[in-house]
Each structure stands twice: as C-alpha cells, then as structure tokens.
Protein backbone atom coordinates (compact mmCIF):
# COMPACT_ATOMS: atom_id res chain seq x y z
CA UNK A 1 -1.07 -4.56 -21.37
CA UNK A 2 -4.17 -7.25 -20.81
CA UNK A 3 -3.78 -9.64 -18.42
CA UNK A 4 -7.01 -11.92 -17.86
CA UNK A 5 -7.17 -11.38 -13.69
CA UNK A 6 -6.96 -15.71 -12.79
CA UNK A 7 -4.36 -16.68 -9.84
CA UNK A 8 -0.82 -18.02 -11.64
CA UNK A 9 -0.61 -22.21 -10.04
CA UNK A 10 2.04 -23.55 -10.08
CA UNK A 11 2.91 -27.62 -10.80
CA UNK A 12 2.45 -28.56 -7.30
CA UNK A 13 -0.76 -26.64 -7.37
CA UNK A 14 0.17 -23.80 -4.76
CA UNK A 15 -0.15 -20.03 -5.83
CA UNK A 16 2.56 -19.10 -8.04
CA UNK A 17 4.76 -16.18 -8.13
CA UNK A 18 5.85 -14.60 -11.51
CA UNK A 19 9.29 -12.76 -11.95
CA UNK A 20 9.35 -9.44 -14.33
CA UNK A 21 11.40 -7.13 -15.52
CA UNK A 22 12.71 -3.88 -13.69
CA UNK A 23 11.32 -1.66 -16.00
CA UNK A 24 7.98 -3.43 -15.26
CA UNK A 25 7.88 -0.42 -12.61
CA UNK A 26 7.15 2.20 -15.49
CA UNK A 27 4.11 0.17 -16.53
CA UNK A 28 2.65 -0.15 -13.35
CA UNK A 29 2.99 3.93 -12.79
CA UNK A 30 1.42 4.06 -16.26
CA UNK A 31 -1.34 1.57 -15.93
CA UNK A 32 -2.06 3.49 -12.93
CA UNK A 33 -2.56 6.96 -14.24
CA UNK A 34 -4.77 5.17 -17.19
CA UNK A 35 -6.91 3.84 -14.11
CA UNK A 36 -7.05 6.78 -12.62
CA UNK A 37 -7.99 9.09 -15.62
CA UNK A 38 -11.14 7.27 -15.82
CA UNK A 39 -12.42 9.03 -12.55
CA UNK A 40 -10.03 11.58 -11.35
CA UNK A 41 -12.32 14.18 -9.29
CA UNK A 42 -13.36 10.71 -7.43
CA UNK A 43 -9.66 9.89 -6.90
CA UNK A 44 -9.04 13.80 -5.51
CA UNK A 45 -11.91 13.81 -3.48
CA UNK A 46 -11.38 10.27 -1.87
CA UNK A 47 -7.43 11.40 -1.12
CA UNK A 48 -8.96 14.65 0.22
CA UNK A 49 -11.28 12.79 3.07
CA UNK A 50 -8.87 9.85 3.79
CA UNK A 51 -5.82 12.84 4.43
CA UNK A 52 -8.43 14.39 6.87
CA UNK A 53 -9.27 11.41 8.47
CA UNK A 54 -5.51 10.95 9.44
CA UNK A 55 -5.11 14.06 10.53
CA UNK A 56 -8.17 14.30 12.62
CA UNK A 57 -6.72 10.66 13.92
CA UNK A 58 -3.01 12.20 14.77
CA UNK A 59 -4.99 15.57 16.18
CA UNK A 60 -7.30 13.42 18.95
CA UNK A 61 -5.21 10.29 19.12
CA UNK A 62 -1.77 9.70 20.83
CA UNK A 63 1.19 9.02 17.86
CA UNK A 64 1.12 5.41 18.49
CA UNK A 65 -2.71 4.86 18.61
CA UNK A 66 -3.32 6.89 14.89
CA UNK A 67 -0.60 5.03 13.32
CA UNK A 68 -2.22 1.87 14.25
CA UNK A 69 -5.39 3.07 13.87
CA UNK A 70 -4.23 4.36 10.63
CA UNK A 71 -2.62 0.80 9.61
CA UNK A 72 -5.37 -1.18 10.26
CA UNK A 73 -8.49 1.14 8.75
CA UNK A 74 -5.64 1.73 5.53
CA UNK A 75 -5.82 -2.14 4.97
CA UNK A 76 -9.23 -2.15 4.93
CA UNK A 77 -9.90 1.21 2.24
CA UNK A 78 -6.76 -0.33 0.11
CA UNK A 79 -8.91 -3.40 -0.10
CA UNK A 80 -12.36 -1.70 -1.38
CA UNK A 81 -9.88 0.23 -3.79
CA UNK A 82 -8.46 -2.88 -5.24
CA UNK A 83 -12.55 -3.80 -5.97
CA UNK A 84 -12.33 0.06 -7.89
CA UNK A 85 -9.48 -0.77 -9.43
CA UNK A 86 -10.58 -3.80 -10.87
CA UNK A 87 -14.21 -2.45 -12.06
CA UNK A 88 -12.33 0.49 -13.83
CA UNK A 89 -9.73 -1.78 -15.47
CA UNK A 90 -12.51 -4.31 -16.71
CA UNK A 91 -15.42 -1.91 -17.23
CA UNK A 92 -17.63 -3.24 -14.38
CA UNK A 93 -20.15 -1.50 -12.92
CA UNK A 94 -18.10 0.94 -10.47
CA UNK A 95 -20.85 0.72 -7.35
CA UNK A 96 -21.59 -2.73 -7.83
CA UNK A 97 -18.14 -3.82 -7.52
CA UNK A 98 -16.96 -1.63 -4.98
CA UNK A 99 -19.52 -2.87 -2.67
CA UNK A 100 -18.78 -6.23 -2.94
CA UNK A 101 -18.82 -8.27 0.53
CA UNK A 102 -17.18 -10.87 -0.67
CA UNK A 103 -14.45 -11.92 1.35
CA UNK A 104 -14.99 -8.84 3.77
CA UNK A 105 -14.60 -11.27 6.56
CA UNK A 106 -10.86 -12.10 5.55
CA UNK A 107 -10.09 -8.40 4.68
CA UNK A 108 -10.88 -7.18 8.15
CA UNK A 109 -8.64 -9.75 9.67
CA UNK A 110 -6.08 -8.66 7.31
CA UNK A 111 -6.56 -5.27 8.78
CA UNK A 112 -6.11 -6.80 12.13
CA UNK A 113 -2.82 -8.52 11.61
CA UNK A 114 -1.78 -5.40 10.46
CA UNK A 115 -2.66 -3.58 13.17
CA UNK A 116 -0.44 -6.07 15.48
CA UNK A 117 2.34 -5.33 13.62
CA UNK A 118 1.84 -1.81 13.91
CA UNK A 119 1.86 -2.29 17.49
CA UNK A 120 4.78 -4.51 17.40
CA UNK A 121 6.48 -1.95 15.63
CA UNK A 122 5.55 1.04 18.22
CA UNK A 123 6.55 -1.56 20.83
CA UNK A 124 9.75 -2.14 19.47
CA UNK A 125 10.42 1.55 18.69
CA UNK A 126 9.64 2.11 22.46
CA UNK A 127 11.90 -0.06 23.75
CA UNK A 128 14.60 1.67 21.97
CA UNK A 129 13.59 4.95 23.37
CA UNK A 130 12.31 6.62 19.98
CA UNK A 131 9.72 9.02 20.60
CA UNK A 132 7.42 10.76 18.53
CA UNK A 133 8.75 14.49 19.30
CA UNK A 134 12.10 13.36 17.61
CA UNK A 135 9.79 13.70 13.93
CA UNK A 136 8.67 17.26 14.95
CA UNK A 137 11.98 18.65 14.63
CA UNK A 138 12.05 20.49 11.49
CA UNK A 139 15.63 19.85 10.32
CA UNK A 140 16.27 16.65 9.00
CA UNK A 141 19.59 16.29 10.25
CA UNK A 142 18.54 16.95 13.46
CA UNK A 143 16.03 14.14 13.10
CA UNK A 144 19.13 11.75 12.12
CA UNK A 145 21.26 12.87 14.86
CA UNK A 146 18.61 12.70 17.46
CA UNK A 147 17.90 8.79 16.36
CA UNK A 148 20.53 7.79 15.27
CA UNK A 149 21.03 3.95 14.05
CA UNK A 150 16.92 3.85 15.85
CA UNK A 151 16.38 5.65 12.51
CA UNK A 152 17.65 2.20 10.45
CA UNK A 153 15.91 -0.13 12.75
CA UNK A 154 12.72 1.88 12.15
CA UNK A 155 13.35 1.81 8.48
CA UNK A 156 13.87 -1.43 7.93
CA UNK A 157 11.05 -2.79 9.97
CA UNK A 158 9.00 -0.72 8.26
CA UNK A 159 10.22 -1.84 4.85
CA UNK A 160 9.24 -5.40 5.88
CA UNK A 161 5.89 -4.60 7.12
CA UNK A 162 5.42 -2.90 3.77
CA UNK A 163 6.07 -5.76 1.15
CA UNK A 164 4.25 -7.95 3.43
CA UNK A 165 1.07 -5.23 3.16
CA UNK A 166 1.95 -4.31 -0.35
CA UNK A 167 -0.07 -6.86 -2.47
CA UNK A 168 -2.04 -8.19 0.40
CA UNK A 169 -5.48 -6.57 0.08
CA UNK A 170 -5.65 -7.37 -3.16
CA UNK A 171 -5.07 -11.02 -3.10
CA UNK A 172 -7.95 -11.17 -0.14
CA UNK A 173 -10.57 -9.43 -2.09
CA UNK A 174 -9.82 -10.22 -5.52
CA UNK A 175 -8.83 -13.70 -5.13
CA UNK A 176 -10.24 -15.07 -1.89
CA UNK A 177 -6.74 -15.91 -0.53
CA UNK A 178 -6.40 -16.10 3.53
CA UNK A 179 -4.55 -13.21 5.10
CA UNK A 180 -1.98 -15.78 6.18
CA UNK A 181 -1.33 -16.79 2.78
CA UNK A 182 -1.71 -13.41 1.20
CA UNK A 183 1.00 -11.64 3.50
CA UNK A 184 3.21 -14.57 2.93
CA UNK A 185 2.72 -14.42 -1.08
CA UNK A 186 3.27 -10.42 -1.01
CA UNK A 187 6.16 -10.79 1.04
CA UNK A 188 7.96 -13.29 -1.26
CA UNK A 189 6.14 -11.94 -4.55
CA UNK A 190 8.02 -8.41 -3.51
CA UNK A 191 11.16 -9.82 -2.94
CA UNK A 192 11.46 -12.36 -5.97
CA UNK A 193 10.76 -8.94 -8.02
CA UNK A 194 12.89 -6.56 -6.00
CA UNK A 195 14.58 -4.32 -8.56
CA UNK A 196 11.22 -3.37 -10.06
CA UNK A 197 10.22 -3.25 -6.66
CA UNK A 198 12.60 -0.45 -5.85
CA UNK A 199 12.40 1.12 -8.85
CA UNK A 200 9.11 1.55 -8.64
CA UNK A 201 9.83 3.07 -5.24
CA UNK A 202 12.28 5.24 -6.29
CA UNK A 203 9.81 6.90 -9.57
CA UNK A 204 7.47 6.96 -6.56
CA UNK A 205 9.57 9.01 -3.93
CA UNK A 206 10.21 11.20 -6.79
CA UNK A 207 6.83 11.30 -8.13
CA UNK A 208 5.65 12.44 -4.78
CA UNK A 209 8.04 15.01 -3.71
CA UNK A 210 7.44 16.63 -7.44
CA UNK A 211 3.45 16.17 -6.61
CA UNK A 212 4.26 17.89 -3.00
CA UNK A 213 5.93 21.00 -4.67
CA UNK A 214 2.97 22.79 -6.05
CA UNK A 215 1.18 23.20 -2.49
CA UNK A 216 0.67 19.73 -1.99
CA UNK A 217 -1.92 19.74 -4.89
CA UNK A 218 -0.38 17.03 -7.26
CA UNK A 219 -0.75 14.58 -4.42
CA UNK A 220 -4.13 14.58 -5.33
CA UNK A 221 -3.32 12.17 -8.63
CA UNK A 222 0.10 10.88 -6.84
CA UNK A 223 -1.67 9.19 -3.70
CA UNK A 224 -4.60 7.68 -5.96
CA UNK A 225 -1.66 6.43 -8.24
CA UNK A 226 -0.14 4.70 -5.82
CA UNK A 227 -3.14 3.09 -5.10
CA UNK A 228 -4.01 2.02 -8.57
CA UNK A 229 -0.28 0.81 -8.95
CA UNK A 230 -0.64 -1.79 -6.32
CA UNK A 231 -3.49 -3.21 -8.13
CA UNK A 232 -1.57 -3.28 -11.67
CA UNK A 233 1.54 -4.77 -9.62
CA UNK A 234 -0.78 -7.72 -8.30
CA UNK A 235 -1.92 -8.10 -11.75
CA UNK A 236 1.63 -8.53 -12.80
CA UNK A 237 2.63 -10.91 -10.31
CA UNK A 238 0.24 -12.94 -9.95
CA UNK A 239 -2.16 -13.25 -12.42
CA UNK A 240 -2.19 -14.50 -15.99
C-alpha cells in the first residue's frame, strides 16, 4: 500500500476523516512488521530501555506518579517514533528525521494534556476506592472480585483516553496539527473506524500474549509493532 503522507480536507476545508474497512487492521499489523524489519535490533533495543525506564519509574515512584509520569514521557517517545516511522516508510535519512524539532513545542503539550488525564483518571479511580495493591494479587479473579464494577469504570475510561492518544502524536509531529485538534481528530477518527479499530485490538491482545509466551522475548518485535501500527493507522485515516 502507498499512500502519499498529505492531510485528507474536506469541502468545508477542515481536516477530514476517512472510513476503511475492518480488515484494514491486518494491513496495519503488516505494514508494521515491514517497518520494523528495516531496523529490528534498533526496535529490540529501544523496547529494552523504554521497559526499564518504567520499571525503574514504578520501583522509585508511587503507582499513581509512574503512570502519569509514564503517560506523559510515552506521548512524547510515541511522537519521535512517528518521525522513525515515517523516515523508514519513505527512505529518509533515519537521524535526520528523528531529530526533527519541528513542532516539539506542540508535542510536549500533548504530553501534558495527557498527563492531566492521567491524573484525572488516578483521581477518579481514588475516589472510588481502587487501590493499586488490588493489581498485585496474582489471581485474576481475585482482581475482579476485589474491584468489582471499579474494574469497568477503569476500563472504559481508559479506553477513551486511548483513542483520544491513539493517533495523536502523529498528527502533531507529522502534520503540525494543535494538540486540541489532534486529540479531537483521533478521538472521532477511532470511532468512525471502530470495527477495524477493535480488530486491530483484538490481533493485538493476541499478538502480545503469543509474544509474552516465550519469556517475554517476542515482545521485543510486538511492542515496536504496535508502535509502527499507529503510524500506518494515521496514514490510513488521514492521509491521501
């Protein structure tokens, strides 16, 4: 699949949104792994130093402080991917593009909106009395019993802070859109394409707990696909 990388307008002029198939899921998994055979010991070793960085952060940090911290810093990496992404898919010069400024101003700001909905989640998740020892318990159905319908609320919000994250970074740094505008677009872009949306999430889930079995070592090309699938998603959505 080629898709020249230039916003979709729309009539009135405004950013448009294009609709695709379900099975649009399989190509983005597949563009992915193309983008990420291109520089695979890169990929691993990346995935290797961000996992250590969030454990270091959950080791030194209390559980509501790393997953902010976590959030916001993610935002910011997914966004300097996306530039990866791009230079791989197009044959740019990898350093070059990765180091890009442009638009670094909007990205961080990105990464601070999402860091105040991470903390609007923990808030919310306080106030219903979910705590982060409920997680350690190593039985899932304890996990469910201990929270309870908490465990939907949690779910949920975090399913909306998702799609409104999902395409974000790349819109910012590949396309100069404000945050505003680029949670907004992800947010609706996600939803108008829902069932390839979730099927992509499903192959994903899957993906990943096949990637886990093997001592953890296929997340090594799972985690960087994810990463290069958001990219071929955006790609799909919104450019032409």
């Amino acid at each position: 699949m080629i898709i020249e990388n230039t916003l979709l307008i729309s009539p009135a002029g405004n950013p448009a949104i294009r609709p695709v198939d379900a099975n649009r899921s399989i190509e983005w998994l597949s563009g992915a792994f193309r983008i990420y055979l291109k520089t695979p010991l890169s990929w691993a070793a990346s995935t290797v130093i961000l996992a250590a960085a969030v454990m270091a952060l959950g080791q030194v940090c209390p559980a509501w402080l790393a997953f902010t911290l976590s959030g916001t810093v993610g935002v910011v990496v997914l966004g300097k991917f996306m530039r990866v992404c791009q230079a791989l898919d197009e044959g740019r010069d990898l350093i070059t593009n990765a180091k890009a400024n442009a638009y670094a101003g909007a990205l961080w700001t990105l990464a601070l909106l999402a860091a105040a909905m991470c903390l609007s989640l923990c808030i919310v998740l306080g106030l219903l009395g979910v705590n982060a020892e409920a997680f350690t318990l190593s039985d899932p159905a304890a996990v469910v019993e201990a929270l309870g319908f908490k465990l939907v609320v949690m779910a949920f919000a975090a399913l909306l802070m998702t799609i409104a994250m999902w395409l974000a970074p790349a819109l910012v740094v590949l396309k100069g859109v404000t945050p505003l505008q680029a949670i907004q677009m992800s947010f609706f872009g996600t939803l108008k394409n829902s069932l390839p949306f979730f099927a992509y999430t499903g192959l994903a889930i899957l993906m990943c707990v096949v990637a886990a079995l093997p001592f953890f070592l296929g997340l090594l090309t799972a985690i960087p696909m994810l990463v290069c699938a958001s990219y071929v998603a955006y790609k799909d959505i919104f450019t032409a």
